[in-house]
N, C-alpha and C. Protein backbone atom coordinates (compact mmCIF):
# COMPACT_ATOMS: atom_id res chain seq x y z
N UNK A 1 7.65 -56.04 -1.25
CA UNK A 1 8.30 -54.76 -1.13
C UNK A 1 8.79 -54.60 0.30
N UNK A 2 10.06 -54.06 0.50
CA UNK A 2 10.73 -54.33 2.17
C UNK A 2 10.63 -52.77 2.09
N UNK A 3 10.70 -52.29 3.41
CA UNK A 3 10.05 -50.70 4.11
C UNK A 3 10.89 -50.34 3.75
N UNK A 4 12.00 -50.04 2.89
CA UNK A 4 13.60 -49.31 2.58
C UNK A 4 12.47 -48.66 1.48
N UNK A 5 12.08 -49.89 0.70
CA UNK A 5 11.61 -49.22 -0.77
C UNK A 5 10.34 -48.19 -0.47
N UNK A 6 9.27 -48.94 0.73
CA UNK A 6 8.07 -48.18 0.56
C UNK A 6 8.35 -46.55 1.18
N UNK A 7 9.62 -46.74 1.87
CA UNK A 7 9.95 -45.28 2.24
C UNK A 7 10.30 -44.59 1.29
N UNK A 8 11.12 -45.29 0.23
CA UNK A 8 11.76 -44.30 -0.67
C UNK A 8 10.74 -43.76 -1.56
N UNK A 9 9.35 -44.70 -1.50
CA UNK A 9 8.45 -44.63 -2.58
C UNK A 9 7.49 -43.47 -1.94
N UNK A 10 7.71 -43.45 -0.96
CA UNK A 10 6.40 -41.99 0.17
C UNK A 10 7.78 -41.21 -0.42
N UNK A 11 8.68 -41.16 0.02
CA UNK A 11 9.34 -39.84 -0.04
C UNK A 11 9.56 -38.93 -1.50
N UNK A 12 9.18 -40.25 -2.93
CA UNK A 12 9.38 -39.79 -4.17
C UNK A 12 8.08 -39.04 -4.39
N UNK A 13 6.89 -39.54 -3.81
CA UNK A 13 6.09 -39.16 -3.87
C UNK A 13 5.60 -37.52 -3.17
N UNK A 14 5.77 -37.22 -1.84
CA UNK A 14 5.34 -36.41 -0.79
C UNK A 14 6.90 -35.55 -1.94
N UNK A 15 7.95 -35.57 -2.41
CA UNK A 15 8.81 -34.70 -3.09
C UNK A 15 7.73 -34.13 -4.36
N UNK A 16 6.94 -35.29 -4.95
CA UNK A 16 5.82 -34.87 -6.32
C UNK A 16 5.06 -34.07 -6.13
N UNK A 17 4.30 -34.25 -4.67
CA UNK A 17 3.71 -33.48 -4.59
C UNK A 17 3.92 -31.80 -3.87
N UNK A 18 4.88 -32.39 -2.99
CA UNK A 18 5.53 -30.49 -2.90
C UNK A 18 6.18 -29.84 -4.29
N UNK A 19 6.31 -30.38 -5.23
CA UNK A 19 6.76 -29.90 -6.40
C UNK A 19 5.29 -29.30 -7.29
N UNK A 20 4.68 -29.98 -7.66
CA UNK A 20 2.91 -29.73 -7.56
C UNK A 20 2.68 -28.44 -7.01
N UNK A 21 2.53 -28.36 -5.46
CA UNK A 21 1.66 -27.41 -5.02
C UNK A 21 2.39 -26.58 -5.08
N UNK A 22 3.76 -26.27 -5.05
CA UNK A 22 4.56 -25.27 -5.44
C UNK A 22 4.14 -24.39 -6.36
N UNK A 23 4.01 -24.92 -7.83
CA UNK A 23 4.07 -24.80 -9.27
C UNK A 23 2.44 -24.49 -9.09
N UNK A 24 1.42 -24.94 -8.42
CA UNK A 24 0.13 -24.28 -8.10
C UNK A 24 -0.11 -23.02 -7.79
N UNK A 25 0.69 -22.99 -6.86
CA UNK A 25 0.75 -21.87 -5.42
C UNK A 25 0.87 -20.32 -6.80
N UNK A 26 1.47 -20.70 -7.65
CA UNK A 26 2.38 -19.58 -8.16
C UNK A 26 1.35 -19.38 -9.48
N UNK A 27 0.11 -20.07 -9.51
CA UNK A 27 -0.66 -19.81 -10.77
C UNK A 27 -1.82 -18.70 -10.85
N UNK A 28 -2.37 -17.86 -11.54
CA UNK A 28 -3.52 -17.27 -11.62
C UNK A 28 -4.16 -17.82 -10.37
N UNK A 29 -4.94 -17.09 -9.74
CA UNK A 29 -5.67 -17.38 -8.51
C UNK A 29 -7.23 -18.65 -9.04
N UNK A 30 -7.55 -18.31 -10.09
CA UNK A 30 -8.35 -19.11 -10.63
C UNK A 30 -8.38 -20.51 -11.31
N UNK A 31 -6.97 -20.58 -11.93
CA UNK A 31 -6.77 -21.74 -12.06
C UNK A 31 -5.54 -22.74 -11.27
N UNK A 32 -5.42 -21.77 -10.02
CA UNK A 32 -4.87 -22.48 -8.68
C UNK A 32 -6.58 -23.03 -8.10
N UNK A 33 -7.49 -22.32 -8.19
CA UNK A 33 -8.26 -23.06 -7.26
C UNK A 33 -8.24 -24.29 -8.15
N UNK A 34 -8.87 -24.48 -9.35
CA UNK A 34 -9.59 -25.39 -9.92
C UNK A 34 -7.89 -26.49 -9.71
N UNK A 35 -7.12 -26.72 -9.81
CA UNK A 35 -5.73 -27.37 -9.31
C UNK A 35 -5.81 -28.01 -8.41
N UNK A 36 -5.97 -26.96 -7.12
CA UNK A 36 -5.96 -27.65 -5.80
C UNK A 36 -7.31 -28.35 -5.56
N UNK A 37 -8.32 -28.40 -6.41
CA UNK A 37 -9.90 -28.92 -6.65
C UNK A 37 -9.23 -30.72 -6.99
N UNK A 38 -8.48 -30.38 -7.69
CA UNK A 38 -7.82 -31.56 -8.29
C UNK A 38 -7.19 -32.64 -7.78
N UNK A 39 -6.21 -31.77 -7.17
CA UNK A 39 -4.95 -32.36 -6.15
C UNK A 39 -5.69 -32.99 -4.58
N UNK A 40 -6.72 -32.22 -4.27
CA UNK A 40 -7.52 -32.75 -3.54
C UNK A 40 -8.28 -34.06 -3.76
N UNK A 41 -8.85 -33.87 -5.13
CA UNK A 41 -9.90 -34.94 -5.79
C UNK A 41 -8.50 -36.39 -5.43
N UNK A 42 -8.05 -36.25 -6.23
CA UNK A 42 -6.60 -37.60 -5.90
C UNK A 42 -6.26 -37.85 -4.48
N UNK A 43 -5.56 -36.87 -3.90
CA UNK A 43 -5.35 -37.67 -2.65
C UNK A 43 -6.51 -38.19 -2.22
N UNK A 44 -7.74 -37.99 -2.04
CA UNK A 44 -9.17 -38.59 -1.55
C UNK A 44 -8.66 -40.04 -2.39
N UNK A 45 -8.85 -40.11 -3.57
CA UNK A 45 -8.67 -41.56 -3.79
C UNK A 45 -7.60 -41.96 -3.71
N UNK A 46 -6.47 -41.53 -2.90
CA UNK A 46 -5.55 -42.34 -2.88
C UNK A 46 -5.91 -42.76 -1.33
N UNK A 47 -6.09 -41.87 -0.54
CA UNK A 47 -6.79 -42.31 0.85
C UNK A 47 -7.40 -43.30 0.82
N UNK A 48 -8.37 -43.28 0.33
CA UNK A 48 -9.33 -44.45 0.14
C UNK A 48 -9.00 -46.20 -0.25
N UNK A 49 -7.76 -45.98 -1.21
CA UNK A 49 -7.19 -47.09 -1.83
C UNK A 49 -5.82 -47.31 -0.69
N UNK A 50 -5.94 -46.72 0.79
CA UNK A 50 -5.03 -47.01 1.27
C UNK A 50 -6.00 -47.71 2.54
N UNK A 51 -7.03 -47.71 2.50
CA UNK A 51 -8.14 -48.27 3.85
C UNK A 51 -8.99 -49.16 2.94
């Protein structure tokens, strides 16, 4: 994979996820937390699978 793609591939991504927390932001306060419980839980393992 040459850095053209892995950029385009952060940027499709970091676009998924501002689309995400958007569409969170705007939910019942209760099932925004349990969401962002979520969205949290993932990036942790994506962190992890990046070290």
């Amino acid at each position: 994979m040459n850095a053209e793609t892995t950029e385009n591939d952060r940027s499709i991504a970091d676009t998924e996820f501002e689309r995400q927390l958007a569409a969170t932001l705007a939910m019942d306060p209760v099932e925004r937390v349990k969401r962002l419980e979520t969205m949290s839980e993932h990036l942790e393992k994506d962190l992890e699978n990046l070290s």
